[in-house]
N, C-alpha and C. Protein backbone atom coordinates (compact mmCIF):
# COMPACT_ATOMS: atom_id res chain seq x y z
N UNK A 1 -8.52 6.13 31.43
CA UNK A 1 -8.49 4.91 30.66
C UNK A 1 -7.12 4.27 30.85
N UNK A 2 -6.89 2.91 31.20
CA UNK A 2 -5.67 2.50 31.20
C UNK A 2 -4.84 1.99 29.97
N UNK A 3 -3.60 1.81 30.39
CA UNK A 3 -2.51 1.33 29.15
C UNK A 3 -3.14 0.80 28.14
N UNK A 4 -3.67 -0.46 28.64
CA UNK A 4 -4.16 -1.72 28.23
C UNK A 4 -5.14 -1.12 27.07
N UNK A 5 -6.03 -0.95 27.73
CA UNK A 5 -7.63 -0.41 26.86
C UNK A 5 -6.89 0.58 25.68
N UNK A 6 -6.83 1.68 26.46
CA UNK A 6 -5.73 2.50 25.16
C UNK A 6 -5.44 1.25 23.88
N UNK A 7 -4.04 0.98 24.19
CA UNK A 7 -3.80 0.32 22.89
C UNK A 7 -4.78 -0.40 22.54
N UNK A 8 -5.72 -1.51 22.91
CA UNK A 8 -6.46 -2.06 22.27
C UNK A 8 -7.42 -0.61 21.60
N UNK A 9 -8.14 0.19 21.76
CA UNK A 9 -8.63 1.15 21.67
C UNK A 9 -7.48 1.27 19.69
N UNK A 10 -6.40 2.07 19.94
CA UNK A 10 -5.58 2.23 19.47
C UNK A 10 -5.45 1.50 18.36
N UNK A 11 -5.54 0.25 18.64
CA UNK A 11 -5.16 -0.88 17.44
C UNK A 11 -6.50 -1.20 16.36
N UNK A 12 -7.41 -0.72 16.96
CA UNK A 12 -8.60 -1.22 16.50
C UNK A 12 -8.81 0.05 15.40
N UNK A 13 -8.36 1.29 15.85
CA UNK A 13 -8.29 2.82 15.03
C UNK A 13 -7.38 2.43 13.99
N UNK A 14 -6.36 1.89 14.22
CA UNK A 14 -4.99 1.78 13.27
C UNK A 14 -5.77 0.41 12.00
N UNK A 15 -6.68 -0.27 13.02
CA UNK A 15 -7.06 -1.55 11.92
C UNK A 15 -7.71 -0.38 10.73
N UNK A 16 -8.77 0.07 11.47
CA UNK A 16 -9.49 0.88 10.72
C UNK A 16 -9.03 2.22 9.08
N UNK A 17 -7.63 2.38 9.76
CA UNK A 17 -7.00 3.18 9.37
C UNK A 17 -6.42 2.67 8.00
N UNK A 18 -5.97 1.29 8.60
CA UNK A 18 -4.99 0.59 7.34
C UNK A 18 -6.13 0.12 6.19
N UNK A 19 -7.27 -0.46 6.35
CA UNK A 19 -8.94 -0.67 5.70
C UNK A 19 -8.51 0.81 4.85
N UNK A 20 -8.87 1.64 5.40
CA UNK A 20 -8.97 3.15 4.89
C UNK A 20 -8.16 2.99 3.68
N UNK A 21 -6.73 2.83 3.92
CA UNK A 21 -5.69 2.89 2.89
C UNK A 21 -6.01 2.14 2.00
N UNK A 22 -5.91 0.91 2.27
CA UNK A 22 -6.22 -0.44 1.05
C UNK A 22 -7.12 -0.21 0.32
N UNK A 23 -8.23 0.48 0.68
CA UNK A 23 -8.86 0.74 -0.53
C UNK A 23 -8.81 1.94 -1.57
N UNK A 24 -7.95 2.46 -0.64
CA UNK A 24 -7.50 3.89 -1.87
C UNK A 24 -6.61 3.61 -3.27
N UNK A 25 -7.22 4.04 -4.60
CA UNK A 25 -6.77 4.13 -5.74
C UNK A 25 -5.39 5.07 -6.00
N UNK A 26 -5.69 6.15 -5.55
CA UNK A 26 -4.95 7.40 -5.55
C UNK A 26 -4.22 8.22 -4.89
N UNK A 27 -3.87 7.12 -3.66
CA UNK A 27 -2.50 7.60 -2.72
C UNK A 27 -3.43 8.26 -1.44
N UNK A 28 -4.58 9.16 -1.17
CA UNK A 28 -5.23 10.13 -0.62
C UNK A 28 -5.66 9.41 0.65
N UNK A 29 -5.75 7.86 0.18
CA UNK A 29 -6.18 7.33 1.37
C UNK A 29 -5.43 7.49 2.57
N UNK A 30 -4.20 7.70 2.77
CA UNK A 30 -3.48 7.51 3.73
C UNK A 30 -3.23 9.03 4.49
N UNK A 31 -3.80 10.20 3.75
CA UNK A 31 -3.74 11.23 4.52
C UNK A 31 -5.37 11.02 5.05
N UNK A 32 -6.35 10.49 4.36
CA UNK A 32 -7.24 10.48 5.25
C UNK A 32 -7.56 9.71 6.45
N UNK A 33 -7.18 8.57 5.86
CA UNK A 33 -6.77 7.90 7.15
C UNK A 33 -6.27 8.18 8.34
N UNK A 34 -5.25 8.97 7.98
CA UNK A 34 -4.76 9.30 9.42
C UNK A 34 -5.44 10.63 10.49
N UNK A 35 -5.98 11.28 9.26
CA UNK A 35 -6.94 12.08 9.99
C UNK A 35 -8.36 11.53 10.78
N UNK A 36 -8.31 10.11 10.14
CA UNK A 36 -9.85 9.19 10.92
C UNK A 36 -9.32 9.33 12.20
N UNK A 37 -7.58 8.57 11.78
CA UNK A 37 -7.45 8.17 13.55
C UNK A 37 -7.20 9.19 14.50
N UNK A 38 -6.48 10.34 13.79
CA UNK A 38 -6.44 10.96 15.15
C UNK A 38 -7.66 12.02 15.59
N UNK A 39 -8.39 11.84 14.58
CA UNK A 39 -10.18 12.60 15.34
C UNK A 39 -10.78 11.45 16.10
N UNK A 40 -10.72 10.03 15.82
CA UNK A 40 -11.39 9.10 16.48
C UNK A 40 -10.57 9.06 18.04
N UNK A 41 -9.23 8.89 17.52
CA UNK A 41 -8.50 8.45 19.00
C UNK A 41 -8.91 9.84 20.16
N UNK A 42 -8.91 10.73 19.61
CA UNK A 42 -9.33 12.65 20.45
C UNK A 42 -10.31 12.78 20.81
N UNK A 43 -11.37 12.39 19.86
CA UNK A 43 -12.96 12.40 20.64
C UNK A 43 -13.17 11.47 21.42
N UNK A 44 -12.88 10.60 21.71
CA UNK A 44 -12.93 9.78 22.72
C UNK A 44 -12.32 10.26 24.23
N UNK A 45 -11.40 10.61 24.04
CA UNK A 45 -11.32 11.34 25.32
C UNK A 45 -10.10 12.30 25.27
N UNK A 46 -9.90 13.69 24.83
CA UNK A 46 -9.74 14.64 24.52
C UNK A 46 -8.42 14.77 25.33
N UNK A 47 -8.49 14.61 26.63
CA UNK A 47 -7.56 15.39 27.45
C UNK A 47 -6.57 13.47 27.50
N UNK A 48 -7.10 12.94 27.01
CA UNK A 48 -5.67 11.68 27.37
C UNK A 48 -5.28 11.23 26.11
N UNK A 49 -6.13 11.49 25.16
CA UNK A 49 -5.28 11.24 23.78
C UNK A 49 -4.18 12.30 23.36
N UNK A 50 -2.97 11.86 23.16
CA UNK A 50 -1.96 12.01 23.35
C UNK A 50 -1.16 11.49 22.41
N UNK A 51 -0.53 11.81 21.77
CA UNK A 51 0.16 10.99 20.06
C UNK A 51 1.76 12.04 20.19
N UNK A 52 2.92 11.08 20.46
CA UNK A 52 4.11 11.71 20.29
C UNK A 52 4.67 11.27 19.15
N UNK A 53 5.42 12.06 18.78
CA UNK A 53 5.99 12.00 17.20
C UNK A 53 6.34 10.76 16.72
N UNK A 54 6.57 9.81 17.67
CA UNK A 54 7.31 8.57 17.15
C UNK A 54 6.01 7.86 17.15
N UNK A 55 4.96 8.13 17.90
CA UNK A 55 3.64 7.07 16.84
C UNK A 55 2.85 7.55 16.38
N UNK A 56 2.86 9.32 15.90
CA UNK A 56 2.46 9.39 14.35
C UNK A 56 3.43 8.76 13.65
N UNK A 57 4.82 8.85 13.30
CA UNK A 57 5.48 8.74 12.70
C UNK A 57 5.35 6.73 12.35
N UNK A 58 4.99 6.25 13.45
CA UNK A 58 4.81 5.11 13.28
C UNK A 58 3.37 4.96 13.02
N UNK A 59 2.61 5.41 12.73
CA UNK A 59 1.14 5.42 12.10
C UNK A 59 1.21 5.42 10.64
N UNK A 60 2.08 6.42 10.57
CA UNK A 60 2.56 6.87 9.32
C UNK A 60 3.25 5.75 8.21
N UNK A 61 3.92 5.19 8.92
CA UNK A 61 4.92 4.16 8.19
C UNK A 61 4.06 3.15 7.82
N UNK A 62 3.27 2.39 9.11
CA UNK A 62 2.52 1.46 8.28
C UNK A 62 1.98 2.09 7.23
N UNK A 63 1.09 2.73 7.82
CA UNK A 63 -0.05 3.15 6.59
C UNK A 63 0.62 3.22 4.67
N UNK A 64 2.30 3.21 5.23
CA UNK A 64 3.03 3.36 3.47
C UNK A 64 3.12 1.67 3.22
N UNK A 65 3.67 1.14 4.31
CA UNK A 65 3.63 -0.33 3.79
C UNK A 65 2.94 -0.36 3.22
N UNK A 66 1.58 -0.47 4.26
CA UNK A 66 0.04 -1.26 3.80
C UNK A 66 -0.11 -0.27 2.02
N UNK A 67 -0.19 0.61 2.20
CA UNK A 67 -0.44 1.36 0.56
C UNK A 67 0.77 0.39 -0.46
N UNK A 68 1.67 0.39 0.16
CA UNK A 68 3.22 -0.18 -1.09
C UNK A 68 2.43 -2.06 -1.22
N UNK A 69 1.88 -2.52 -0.13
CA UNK A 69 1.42 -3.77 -0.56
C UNK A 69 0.34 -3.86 -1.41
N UNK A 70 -0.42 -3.01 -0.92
CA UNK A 70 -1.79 -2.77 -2.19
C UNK A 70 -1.19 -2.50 -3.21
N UNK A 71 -0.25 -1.78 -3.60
CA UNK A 71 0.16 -1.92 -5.17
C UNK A 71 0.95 -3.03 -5.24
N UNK A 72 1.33 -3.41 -4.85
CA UNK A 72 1.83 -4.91 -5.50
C UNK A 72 1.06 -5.67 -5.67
N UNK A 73 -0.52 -6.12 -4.83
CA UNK A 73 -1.36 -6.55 -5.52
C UNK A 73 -2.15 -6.03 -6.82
N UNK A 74 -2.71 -5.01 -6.62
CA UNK A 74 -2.91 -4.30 -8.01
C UNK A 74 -1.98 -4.57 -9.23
N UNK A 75 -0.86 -4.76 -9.10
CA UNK A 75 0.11 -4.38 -10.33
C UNK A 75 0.26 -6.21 -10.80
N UNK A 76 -0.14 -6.77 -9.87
CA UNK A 76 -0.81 -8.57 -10.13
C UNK A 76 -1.54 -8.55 -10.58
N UNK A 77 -2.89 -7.75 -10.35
CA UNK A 77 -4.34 -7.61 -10.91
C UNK A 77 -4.28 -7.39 -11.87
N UNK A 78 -3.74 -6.19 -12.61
CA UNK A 78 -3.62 -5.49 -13.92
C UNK A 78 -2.56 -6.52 -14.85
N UNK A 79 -1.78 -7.11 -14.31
CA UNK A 79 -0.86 -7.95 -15.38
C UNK A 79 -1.79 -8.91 -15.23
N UNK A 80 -2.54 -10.28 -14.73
CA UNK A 80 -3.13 -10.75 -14.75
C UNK A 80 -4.51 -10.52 -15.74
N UNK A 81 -5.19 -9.47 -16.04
CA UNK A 81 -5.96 -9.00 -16.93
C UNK A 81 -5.21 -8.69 -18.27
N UNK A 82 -4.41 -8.20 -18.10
CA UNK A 82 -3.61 -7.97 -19.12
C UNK A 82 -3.74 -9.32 -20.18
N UNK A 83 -3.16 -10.60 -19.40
CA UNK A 83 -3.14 -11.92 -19.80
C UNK A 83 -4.35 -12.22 -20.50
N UNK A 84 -5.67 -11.75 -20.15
CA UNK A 84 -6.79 -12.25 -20.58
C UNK A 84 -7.74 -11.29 -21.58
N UNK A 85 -7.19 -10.01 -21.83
CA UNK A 85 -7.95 -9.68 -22.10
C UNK A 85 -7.76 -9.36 -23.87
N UNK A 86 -8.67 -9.63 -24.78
CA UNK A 86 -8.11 -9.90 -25.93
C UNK A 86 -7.96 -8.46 -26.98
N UNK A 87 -8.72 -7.69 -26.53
CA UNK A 87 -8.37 -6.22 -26.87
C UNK A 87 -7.16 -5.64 -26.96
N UNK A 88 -6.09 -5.74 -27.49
CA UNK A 88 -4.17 -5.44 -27.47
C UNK A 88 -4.27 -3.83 -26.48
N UNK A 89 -5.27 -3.16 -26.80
CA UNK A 89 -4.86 -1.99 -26.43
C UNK A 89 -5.07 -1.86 -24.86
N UNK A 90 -6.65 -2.16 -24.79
CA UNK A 90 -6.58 -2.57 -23.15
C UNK A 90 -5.41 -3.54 -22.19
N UNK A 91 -5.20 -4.63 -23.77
CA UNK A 91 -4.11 -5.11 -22.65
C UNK A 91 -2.88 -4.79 -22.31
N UNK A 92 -2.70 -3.45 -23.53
CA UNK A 92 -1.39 -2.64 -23.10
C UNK A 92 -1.84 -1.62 -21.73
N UNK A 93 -3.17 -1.04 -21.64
CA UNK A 93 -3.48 0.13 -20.56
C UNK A 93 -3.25 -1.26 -19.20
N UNK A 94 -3.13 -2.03 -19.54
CA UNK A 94 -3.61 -3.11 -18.21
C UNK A 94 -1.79 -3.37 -17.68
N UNK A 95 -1.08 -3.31 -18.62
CA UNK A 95 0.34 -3.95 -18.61
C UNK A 95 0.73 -2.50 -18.04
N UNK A 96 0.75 -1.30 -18.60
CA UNK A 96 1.37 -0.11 -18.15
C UNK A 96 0.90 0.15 -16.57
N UNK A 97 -0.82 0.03 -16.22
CA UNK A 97 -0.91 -0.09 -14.89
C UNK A 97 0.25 -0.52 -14.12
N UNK A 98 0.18 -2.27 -14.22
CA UNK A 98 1.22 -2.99 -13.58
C UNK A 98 2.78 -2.43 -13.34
N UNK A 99 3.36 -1.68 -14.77
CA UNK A 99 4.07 -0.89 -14.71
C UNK A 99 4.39 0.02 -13.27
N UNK A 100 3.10 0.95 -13.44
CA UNK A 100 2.96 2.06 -12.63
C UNK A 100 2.75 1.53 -11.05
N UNK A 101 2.65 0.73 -11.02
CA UNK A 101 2.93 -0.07 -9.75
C UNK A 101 3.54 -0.38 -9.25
N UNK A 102 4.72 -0.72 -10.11
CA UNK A 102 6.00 -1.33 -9.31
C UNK A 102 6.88 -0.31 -9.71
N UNK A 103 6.55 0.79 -10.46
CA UNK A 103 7.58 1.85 -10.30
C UNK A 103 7.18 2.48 -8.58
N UNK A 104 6.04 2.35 -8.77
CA UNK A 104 5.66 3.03 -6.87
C UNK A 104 6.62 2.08 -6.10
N UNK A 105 6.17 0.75 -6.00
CA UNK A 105 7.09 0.20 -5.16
C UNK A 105 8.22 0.12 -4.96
N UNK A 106 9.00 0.40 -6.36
CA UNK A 106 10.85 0.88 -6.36
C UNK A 106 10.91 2.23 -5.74
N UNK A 107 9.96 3.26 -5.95
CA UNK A 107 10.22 4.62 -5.04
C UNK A 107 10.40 3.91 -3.73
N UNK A 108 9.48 3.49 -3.30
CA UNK A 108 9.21 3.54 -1.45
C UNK A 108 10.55 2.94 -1.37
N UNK A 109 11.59 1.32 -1.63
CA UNK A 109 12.02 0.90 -1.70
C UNK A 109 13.31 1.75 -1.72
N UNK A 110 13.74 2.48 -2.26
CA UNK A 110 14.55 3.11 -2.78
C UNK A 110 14.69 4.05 -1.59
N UNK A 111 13.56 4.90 -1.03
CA UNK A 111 13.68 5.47 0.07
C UNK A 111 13.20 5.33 1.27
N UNK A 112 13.05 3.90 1.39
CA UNK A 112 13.01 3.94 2.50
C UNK A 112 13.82 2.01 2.89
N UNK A 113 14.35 2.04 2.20
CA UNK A 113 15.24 0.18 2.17
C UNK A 113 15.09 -1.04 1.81
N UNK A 114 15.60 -1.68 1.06
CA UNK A 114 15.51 -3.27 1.05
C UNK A 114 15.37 -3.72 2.39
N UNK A 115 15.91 -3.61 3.01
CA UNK A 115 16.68 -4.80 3.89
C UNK A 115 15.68 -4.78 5.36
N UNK A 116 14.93 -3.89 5.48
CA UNK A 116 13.81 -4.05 5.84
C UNK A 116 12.46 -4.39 5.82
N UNK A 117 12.35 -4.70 4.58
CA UNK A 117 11.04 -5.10 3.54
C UNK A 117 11.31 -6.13 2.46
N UNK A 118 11.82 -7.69 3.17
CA UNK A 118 12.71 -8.11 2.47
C UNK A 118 10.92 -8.79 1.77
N UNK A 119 9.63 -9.30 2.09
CA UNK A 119 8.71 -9.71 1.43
C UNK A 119 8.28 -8.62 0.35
N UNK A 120 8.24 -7.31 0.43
CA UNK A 120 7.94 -6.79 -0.31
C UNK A 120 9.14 -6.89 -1.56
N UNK A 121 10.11 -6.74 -1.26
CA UNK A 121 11.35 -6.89 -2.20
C UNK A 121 10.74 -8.27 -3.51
N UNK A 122 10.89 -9.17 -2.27
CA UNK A 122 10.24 -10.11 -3.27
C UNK A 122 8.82 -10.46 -3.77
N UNK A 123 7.74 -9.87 -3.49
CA UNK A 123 6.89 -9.63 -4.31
C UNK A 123 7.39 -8.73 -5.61
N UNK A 124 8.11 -7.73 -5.35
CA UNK A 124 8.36 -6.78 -6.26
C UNK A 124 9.12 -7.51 -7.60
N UNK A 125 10.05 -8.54 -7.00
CA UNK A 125 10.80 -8.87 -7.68
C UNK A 125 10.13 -10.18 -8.52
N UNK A 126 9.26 -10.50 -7.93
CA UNK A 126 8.32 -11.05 -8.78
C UNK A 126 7.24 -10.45 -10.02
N UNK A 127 6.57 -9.72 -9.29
CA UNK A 127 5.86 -8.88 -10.19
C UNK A 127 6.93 -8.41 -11.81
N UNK A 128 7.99 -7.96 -11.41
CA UNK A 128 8.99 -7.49 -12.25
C UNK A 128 8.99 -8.63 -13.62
N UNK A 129 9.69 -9.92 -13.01
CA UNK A 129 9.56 -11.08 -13.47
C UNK A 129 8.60 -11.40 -14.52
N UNK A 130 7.45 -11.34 -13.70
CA UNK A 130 6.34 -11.54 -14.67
C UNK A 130 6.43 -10.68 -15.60
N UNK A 131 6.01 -8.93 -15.26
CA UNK A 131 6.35 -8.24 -16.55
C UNK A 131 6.59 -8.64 -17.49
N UNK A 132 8.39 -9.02 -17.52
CA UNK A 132 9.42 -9.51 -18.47
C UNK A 132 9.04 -10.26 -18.70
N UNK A 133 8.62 -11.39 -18.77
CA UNK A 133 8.01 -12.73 -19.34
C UNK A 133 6.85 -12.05 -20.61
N UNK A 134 6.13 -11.12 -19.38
CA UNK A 134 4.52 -10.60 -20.39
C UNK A 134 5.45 -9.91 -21.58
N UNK A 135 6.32 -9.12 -21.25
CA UNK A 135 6.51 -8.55 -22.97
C UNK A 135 7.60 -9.01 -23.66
N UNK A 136 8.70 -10.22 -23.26
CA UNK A 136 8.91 -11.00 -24.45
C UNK A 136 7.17 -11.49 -24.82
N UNK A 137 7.08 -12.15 -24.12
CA UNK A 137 5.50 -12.96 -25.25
C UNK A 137 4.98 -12.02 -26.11
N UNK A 138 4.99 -10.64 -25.61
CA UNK A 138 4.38 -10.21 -26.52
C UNK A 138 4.88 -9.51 -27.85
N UNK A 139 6.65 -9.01 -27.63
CA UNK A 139 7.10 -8.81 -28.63
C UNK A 139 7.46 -10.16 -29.72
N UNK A 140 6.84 -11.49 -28.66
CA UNK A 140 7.36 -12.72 -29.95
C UNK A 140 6.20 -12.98 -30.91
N UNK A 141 4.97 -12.41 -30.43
CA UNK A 141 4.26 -12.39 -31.50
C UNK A 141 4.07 -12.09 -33.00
């Protein structure tokens, strides 16, 4: 199989892979994921699939983005419900979600850089924002 095909081959596993993640709730997606790709990329042809450390390792990395962006949408989702929902208590389980979201995204951030993830920074730093807005309003009640 040549270069070419490979990566396209390759990219289409990795699309598949990152799908995998985004929809995971509970972090798990991304070890399974990566086990899709490298049984998919192997059965295909056994003796030329070939994965050196620097693109698992780069399999790997997206797959944390793509997970660190899904919680920043989520932690939108859940403050956003939060906003609407008139039950105080749900809309506290809805606000702490959001919470638990952008504490994930300060981990990754934290170890693995700003200054490389300057959109996520600022989603984050948005999400944050909002927070703070959501609970003055709600302690001015």
């Amino acid at each position: 199989m040549g270069d070419l095909a490979r990566t396209s081959e390759l990219e289409g596993v990795m699309a598949a892979a990152s799908e995998a993640v985004s929809v995971s709730t509970d972090g798990t997606g991304a070890i399974y994921a990566l086990a899709f790709v490298l049984m998919d990329a192997t059965s295909a042809d056994a003796h030329t699939a070939v994965f050196d450390s620097r693109s698992v390792r780069e399999m790997l990395r997206e797959m944390r983005v793509q997970f660190v962006r899904t919680e920043l949408v989520l932690g939108f989702t859940f403050l956003q419900s939060a906003g609407m929902l008139r039950d105080p208590k749900r809309a506290q389980k809805s606000v702490q979600a959001a919470i638990l979201a952008l504490r994930t995204v300060n981990r990754f951030l934290a170890k693995h850089g700003d200054d490389e993830y300057a959109d996520i920074c600022r989603r984050r730093d948005e999400l944050r924002g909002r927070l703070r807005e959501m609970t003055r309003a709600t302690r001015q009640r």
